[in-house]
Protein backbone atom coordinates (compact mmCIF):
# COMPACT_ATOMS: atom_id res chain seq x y z
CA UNK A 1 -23.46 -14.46 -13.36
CA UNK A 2 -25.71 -17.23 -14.61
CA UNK A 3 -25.20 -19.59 -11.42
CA UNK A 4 -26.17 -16.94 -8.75
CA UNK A 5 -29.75 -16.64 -9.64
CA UNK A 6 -30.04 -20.21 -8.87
CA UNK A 7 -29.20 -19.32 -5.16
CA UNK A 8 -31.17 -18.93 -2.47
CA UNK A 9 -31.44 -15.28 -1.47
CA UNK A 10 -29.89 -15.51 1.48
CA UNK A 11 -26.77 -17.31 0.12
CA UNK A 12 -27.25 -14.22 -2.62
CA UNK A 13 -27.26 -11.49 -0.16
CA UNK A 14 -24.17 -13.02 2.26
CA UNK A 15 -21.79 -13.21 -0.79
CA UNK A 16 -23.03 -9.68 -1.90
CA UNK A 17 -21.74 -8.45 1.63
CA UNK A 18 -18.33 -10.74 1.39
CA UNK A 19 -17.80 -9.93 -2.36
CA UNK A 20 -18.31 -6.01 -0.87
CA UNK A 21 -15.59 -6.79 2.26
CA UNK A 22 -13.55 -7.78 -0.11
CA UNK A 23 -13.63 -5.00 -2.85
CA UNK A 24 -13.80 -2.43 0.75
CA UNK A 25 -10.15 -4.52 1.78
CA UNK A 26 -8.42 -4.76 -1.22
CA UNK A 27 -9.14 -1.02 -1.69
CA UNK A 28 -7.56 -0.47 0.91
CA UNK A 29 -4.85 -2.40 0.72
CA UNK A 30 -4.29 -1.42 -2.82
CA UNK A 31 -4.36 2.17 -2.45
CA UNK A 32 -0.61 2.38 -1.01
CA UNK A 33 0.71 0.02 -3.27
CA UNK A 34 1.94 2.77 -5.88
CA UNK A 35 2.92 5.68 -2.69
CA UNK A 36 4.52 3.40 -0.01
CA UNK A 37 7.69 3.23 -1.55
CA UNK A 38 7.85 6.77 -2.47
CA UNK A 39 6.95 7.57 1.50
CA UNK A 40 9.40 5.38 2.03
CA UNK A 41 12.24 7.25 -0.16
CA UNK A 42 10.87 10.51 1.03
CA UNK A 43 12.02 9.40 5.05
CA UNK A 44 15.41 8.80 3.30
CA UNK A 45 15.52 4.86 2.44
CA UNK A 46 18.28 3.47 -0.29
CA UNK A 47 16.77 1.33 -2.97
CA UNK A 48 17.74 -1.92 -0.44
CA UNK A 49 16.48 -0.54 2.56
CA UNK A 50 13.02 0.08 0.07
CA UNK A 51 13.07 -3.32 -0.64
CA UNK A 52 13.16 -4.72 2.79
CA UNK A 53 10.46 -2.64 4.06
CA UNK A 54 7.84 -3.43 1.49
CA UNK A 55 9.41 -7.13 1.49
CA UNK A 56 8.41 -7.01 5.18
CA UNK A 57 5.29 -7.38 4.46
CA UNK A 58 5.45 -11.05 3.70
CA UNK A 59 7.16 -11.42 6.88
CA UNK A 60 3.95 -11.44 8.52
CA UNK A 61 2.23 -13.42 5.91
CA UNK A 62 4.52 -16.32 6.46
CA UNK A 63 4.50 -16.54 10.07
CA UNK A 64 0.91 -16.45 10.46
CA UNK A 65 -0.45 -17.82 7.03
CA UNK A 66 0.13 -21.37 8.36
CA UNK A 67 -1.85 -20.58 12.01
CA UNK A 68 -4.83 -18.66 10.34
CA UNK A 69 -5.28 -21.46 8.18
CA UNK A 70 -5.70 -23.98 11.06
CA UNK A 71 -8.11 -21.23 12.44
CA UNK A 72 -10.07 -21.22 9.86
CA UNK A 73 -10.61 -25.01 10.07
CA UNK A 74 -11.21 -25.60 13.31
CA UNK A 75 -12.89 -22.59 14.20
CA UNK A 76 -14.26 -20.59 11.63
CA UNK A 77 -14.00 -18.61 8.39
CA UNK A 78 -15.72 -15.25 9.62
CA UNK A 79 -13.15 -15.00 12.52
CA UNK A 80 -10.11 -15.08 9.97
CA UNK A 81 -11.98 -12.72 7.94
CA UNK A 82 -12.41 -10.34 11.02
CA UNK A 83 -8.94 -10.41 11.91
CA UNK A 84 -7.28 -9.44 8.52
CA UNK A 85 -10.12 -6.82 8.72
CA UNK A 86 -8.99 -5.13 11.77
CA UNK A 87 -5.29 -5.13 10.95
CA UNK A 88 -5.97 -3.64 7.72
CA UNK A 89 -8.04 -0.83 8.75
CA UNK A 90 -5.13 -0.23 12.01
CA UNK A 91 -1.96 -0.58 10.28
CA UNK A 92 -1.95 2.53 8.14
CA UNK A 93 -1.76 4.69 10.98
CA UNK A 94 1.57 2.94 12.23
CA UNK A 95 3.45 4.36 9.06
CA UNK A 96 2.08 7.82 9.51
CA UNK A 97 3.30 7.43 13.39
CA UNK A 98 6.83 6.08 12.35
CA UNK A 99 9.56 7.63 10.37
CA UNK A 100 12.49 5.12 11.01
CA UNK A 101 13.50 2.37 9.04
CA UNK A 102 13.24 -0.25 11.80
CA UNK A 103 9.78 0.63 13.28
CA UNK A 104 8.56 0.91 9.28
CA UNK A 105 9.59 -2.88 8.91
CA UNK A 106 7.76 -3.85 12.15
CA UNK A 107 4.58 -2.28 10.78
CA UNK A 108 4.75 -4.11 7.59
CA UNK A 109 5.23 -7.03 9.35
CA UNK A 110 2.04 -6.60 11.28
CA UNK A 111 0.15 -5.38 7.83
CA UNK A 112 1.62 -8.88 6.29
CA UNK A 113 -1.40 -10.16 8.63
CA UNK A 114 -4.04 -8.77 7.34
CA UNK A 115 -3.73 -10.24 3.85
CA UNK A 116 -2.85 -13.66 5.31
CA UNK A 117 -6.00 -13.35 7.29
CA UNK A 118 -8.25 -12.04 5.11
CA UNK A 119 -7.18 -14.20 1.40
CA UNK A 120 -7.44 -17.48 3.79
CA UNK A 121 -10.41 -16.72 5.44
CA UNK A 122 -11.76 -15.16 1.87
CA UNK A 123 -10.88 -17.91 -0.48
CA UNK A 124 -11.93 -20.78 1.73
CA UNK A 125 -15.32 -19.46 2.89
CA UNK A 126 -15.76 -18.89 -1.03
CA UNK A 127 -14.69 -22.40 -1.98
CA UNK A 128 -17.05 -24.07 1.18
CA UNK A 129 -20.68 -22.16 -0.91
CA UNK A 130 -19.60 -22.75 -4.31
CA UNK A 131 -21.34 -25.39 -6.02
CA UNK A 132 -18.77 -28.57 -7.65
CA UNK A 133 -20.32 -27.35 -11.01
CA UNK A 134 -19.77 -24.12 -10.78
CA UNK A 135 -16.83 -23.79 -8.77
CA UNK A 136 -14.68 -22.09 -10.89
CA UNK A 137 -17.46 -19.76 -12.29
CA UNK A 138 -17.94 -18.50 -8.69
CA UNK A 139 -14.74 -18.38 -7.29
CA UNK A 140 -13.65 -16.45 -10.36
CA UNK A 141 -16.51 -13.94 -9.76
CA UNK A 142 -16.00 -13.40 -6.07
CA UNK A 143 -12.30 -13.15 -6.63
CA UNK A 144 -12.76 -10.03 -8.97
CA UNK A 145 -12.37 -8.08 -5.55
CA UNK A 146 -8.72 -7.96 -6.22
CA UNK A 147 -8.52 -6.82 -9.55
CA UNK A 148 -11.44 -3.93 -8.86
CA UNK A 149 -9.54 -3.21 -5.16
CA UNK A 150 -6.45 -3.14 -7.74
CA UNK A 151 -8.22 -0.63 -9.75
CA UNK A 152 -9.39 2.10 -7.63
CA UNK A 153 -6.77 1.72 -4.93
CA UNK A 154 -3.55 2.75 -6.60
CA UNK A 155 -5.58 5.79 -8.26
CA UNK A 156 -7.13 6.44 -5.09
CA UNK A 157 -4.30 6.30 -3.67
CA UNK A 158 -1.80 8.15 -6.01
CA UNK A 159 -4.58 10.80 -6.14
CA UNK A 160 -4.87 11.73 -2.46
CA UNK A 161 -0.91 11.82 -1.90
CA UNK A 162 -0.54 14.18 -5.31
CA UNK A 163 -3.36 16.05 -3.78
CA UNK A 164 -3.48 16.00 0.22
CA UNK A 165 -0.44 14.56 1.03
CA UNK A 166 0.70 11.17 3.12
CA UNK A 167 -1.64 12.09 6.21
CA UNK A 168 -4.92 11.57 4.24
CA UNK A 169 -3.81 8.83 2.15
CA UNK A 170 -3.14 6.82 5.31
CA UNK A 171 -6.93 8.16 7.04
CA UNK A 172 -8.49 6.66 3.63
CA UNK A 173 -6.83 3.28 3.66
CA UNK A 174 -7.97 2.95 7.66
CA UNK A 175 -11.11 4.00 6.97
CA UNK A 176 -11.73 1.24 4.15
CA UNK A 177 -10.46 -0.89 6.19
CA UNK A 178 -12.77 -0.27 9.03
CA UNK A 179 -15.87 -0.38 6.32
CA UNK A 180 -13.95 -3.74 5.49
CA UNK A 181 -14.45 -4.56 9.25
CA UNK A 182 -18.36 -3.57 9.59
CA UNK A 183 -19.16 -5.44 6.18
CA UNK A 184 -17.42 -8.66 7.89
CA UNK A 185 -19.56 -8.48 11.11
CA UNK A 186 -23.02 -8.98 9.30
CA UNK A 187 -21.84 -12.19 7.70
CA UNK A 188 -23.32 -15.46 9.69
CA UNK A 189 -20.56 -17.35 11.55
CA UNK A 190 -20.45 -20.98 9.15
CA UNK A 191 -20.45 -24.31 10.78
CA UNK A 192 -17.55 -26.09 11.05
CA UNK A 193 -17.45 -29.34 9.10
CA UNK A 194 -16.47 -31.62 11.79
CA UNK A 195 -16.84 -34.76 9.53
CA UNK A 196 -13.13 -36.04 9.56
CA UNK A 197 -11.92 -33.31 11.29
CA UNK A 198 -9.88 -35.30 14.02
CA UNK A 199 -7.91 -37.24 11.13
CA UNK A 200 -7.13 -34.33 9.09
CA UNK A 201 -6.23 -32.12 11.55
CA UNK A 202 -3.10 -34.46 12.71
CA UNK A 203 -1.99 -33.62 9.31
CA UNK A 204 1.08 -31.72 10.48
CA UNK A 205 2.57 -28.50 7.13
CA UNK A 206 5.00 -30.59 6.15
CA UNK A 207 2.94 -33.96 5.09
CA UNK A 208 0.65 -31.40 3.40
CA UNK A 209 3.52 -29.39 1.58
CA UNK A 210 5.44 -32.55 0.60
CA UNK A 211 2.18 -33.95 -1.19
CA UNK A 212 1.85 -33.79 -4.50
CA UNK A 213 -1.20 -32.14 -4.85
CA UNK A 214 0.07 -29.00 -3.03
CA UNK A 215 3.86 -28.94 -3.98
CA UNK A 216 4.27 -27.67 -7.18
CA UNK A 217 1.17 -25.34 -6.79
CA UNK A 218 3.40 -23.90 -4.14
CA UNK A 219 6.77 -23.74 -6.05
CA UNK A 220 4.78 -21.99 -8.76
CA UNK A 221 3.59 -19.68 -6.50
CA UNK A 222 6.78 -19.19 -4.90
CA UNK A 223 8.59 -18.35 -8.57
CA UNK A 224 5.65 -16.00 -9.33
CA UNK A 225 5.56 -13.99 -5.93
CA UNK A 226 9.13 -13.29 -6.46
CA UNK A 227 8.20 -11.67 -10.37
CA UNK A 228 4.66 -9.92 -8.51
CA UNK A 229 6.92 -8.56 -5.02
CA UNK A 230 9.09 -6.98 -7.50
CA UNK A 231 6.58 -5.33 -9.49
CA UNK A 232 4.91 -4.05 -6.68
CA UNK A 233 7.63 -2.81 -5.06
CA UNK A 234 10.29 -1.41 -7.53
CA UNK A 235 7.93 -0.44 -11.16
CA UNK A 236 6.55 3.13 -9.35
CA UNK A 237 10.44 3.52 -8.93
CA UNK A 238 11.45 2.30 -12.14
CA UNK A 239 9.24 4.23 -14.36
CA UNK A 240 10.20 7.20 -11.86
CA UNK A 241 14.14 6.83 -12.91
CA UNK A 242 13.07 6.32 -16.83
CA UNK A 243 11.70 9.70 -17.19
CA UNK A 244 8.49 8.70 -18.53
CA UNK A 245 5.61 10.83 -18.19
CA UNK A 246 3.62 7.92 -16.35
CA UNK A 247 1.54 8.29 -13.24
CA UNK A 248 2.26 4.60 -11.50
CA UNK A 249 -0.95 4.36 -10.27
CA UNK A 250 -1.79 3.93 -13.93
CA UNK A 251 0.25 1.11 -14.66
CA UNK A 252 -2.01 -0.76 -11.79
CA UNK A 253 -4.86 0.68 -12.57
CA UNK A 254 -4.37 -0.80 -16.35
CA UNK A 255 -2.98 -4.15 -14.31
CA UNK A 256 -6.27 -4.09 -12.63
CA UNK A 257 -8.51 -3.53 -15.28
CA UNK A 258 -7.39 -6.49 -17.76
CA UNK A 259 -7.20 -8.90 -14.69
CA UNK A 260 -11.41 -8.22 -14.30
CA UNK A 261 -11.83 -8.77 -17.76
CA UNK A 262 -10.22 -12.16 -18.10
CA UNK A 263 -11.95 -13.29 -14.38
CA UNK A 264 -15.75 -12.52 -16.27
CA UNK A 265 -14.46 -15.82 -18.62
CA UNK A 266 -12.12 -17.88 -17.04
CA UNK A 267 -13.79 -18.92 -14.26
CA UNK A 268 -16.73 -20.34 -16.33
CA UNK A 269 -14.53 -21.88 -18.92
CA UNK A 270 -12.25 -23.49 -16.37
CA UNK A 271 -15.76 -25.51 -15.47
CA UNK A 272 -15.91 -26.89 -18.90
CA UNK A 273 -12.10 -26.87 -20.15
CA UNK A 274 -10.29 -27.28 -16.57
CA UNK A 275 -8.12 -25.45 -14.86
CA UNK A 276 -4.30 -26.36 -16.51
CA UNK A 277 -4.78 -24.39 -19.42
CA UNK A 278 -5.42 -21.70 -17.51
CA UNK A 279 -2.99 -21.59 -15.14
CA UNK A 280 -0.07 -21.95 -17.99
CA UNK A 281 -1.76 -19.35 -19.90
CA UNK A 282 -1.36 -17.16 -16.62
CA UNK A 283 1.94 -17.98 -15.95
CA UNK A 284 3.14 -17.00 -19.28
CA UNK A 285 1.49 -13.44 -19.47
CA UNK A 286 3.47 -13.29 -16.38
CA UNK A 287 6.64 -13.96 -18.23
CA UNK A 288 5.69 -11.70 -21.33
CA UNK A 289 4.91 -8.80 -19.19
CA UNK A 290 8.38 -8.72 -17.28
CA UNK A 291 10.18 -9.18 -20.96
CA UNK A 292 8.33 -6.35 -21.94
CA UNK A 293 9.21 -4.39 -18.41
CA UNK A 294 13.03 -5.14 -19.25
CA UNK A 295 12.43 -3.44 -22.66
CA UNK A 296 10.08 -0.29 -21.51
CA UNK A 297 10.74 2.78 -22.43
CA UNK A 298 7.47 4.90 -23.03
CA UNK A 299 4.26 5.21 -21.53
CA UNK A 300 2.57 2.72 -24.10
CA UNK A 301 4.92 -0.07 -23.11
CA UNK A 302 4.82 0.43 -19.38
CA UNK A 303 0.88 0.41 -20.12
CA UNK A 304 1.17 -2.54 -22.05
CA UNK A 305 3.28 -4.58 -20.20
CA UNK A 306 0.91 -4.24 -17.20
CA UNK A 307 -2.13 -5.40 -19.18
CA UNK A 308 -0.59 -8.67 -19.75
CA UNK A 309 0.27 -8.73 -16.69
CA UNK A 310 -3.50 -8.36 -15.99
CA UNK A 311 -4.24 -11.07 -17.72
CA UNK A 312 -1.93 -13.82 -16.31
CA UNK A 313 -3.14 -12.61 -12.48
CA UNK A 314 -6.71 -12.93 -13.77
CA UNK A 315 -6.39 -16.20 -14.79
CA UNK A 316 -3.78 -17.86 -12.86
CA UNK A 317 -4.72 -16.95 -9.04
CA UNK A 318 -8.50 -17.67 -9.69
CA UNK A 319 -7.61 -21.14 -10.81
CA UNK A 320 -4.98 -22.14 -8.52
CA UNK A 321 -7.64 -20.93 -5.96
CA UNK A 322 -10.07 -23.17 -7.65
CA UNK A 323 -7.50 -26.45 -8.40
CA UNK A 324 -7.01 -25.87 -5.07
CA UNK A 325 -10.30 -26.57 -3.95
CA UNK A 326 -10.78 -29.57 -6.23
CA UNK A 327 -7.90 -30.86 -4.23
CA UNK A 328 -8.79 -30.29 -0.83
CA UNK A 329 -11.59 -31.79 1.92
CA UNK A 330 -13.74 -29.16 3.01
CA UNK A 331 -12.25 -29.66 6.58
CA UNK A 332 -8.66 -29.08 5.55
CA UNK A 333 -9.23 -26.53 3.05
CA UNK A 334 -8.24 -23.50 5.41
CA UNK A 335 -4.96 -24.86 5.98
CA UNK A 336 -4.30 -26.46 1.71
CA UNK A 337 -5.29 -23.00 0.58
CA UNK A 338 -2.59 -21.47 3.29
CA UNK A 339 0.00 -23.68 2.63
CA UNK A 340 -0.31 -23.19 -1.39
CA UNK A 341 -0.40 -19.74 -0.57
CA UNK A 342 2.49 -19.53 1.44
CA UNK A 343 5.02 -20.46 -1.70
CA UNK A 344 3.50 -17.24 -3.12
CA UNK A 345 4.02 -15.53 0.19
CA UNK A 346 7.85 -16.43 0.20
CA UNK A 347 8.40 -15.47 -2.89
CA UNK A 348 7.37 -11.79 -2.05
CA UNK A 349 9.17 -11.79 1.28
CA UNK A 350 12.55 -12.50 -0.94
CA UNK A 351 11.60 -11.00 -3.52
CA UNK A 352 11.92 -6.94 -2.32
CA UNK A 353 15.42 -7.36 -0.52
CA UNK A 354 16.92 -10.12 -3.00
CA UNK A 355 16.00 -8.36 -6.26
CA UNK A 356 16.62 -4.64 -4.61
CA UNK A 357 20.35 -5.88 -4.18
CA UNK A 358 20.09 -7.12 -7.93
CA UNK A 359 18.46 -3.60 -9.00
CA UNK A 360 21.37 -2.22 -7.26
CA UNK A 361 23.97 -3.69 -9.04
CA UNK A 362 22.54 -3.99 -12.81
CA UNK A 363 19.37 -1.63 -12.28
CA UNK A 364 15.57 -1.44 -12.60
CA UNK A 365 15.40 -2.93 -16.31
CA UNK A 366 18.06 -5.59 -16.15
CA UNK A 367 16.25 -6.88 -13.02
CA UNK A 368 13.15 -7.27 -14.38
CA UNK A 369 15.01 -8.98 -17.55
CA UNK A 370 15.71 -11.74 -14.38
CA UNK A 371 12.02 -11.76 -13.54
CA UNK A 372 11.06 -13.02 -16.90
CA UNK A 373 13.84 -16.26 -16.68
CA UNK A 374 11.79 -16.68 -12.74
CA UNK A 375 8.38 -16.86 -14.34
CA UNK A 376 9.47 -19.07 -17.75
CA UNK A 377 11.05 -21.39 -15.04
CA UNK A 378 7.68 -21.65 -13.29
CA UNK A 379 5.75 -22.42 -16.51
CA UNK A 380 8.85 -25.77 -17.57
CA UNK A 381 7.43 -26.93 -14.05
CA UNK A 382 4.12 -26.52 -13.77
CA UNK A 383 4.31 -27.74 -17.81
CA UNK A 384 6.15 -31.12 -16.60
CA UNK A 385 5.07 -31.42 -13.14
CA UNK A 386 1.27 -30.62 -12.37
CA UNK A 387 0.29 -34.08 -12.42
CA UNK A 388 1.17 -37.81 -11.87
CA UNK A 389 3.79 -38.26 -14.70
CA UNK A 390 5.30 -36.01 -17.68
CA UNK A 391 2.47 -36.99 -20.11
CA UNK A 392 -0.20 -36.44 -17.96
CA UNK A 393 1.20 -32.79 -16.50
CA UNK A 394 1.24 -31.76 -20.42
CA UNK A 395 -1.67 -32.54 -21.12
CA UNK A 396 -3.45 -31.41 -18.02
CA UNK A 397 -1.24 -28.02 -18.46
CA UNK A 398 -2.67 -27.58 -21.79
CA UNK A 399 -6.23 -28.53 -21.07
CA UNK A 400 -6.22 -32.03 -23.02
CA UNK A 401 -6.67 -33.73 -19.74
CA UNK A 402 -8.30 -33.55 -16.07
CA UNK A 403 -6.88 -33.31 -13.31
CA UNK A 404 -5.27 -36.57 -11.16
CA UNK A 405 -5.34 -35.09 -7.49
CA UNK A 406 -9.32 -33.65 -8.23
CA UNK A 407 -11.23 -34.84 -5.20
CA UNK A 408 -14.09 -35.34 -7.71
CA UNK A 409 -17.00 -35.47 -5.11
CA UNK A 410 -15.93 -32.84 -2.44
């Protein structure tokens, strides 16, 4: 927390209100996470048709992750910001309105929005104020809104459905939303950086995606989101079908918790060390946690397997935010952090219907067995692939070198 009291106290007070938007947002977000797919069941879904709603979800994402990204740019940050707002704090009364599996989908289609709004807005008005030297000390900071959103939400949310029922569950996530909302408003409207804006602009999501600097960040992403989508959407179920005496709420609760932990050092370190070793070490919690998922059968496992899992989202999101933003111009960064984003995006769109089939067929713990070949495949690439040659991706992987795309300056 070192770098903030070097901050003017207006630059202290406006990421006080974002860093609280973004704890109000992911709190609300968060808080259906483990009870949407039990609503879900409860209106009389099959495991697939559970998969494809929650899956929907990314539907949204992708279509407008791209746009909002461009918005961001050439607009502003704070309008992004607003809109994710506003369809977070809406959505939640569309799935206490609907009770059929089609309207369900086009709801989490529409709530798919408000997370590519707000993370695009979020990350890139984050990346603009940070200090180069500090980068990844702040961005980790600010970024422990998802892991303390993480925390309370799923007990929050797991609480209120044991307890009141669907009706007030959904009035609570609006209403953080909303708080989301008003927090968003007081923040002043940023410039835009027009310096090179007409050049990068023709820069159509295709050059970007095909660079080098953004394409294996993105297939990373894309391997991961499938592991997280299934997480998210099948481990309330799973541990329901095992028997075990487990409130799921718990398991992201736990999730949550060892996420902030790791985000209080990373970020800091990543400053000094860089930002390969990091990500690896991310990726392979990932990995570990859905081998030990595959294996769970107790309470302490299930516990377990979502602290490492914790650890490799505390680590690995933070710094792929950050690499990220070493890569990127200031007036492109809206659209690089989108398009990086979007791999991760996919891979939760496929993720709910693809591995529902598979959970189908072989069941909750064989699936998640697949999960942990996804992730180990994600850590051979990013391992041999993360930078100009093989020799230069190990070592920048494993922190013995800096990274080639860095924009060193920007």
């Amino acid at each position: 927390m070192k770098a903030f009291n070097t901050f003017d106290a207006e630059l202290r007070r406006n990421l006080l209100i974002l860093f609280t938007a973004g704890l109000l947002f992911w709190s609300s977000l968060a808080s259906l996470l483990p009870t949407l797919p039990l609503y879900i069941q409860d209106v009389g879904a099959s495991k697939q048709q559970i998969g494809i709603v929650m899956g929907s979800f990314a539907i949204g994402l992708l279509l407008f992750r791209s746009m909002l990204g461009r918005l961001a740019d050439e607009r502003s940050r704070k309008i992004v910001l607003l809109i994710g707002t506003i369809v977070v704090a809406i959505a939640p009364f569309g799935y206490l309105a609907f009770k059929s599996i089609p309207l369900l989908i086009l709801v989490r289609i529409f709530h798919g929005i408000s997370l590519a709004a707000f993370t695009t807005g979020y990350s890139a008005l984050v990346a603009d104020l940070a200090p180069i030297e500090n980068r990844g000390e702040i961005i980790s900071y600010m970024s422990l809104t998802s892991p303390i959103g993480l925390a309370i939400g799923p007990a929050l949310g797991g609480y209120l459905e044991a307890t009141s029922g669907y009706a007030a569950l959904f009035l609570v996530s609006a209403e953080l939303g909303f708080a989301a909302f008003l927090c968003t408003l007081q923040i002043p409207n940023p410039p835009v950086n027009k310096q090179g804006q007409v050049e990068s602009n023709n820069s159509k999501f295709w050059q970007i995606l095909g660079s080098p600097r953004v394409r294996v960040p993105a297939v990373v992403m894309l391997l991961v989101g499938l592991v997280i989508g299934a997480v998210h959407t099948f481990v309330s179920l799973f541990i329901k079908s095992t028997g075990v005496d487990l409130n799921a709420g718990l398991f992201f609760t736990a999730a949550a918790l060892s996420s902030f932990i790791l985000r209080l050092f990373a970020g800091r370190a990543s400053d000094r060390l860089g930002r390969g070793l990091f990500i690896t070490f991310g990726i392979f919690c990932y990995g570990l946690s859905s081998l030990m998922l595959w294996q769970a059968n107790s309470a302490i496992a299930f516990l377990l397997a979502a602290i490492i899992e914790g650890c490799g989202g505390g680590t690995m999101f933070s710094m792929i935010t950050t690499m990220m933003a070493d890569r990127s111009l200031p007036q492109e960064r809206g659209r690089i952090f989108a398009i990086c984003i979007a791999g991760f995006d996919l891979g939760i769109a496929i993720a709910a219907p693809l591995l529902g089939s598979i959970a189908e067929q072989v069941g909750y713990r064989n699936m998640f067995g697949y999960c942990a070949v996804l992730t180990f495949l994600a850590l051979l690439i990013f391992l041999t692939q993360s930078s100009k040659d093989l020799r230069n991706s190990l070592r920048f992987a494993l922190g013995r070198a800096p990274d080639a795309y860095a924009l060193k300056k920007i």
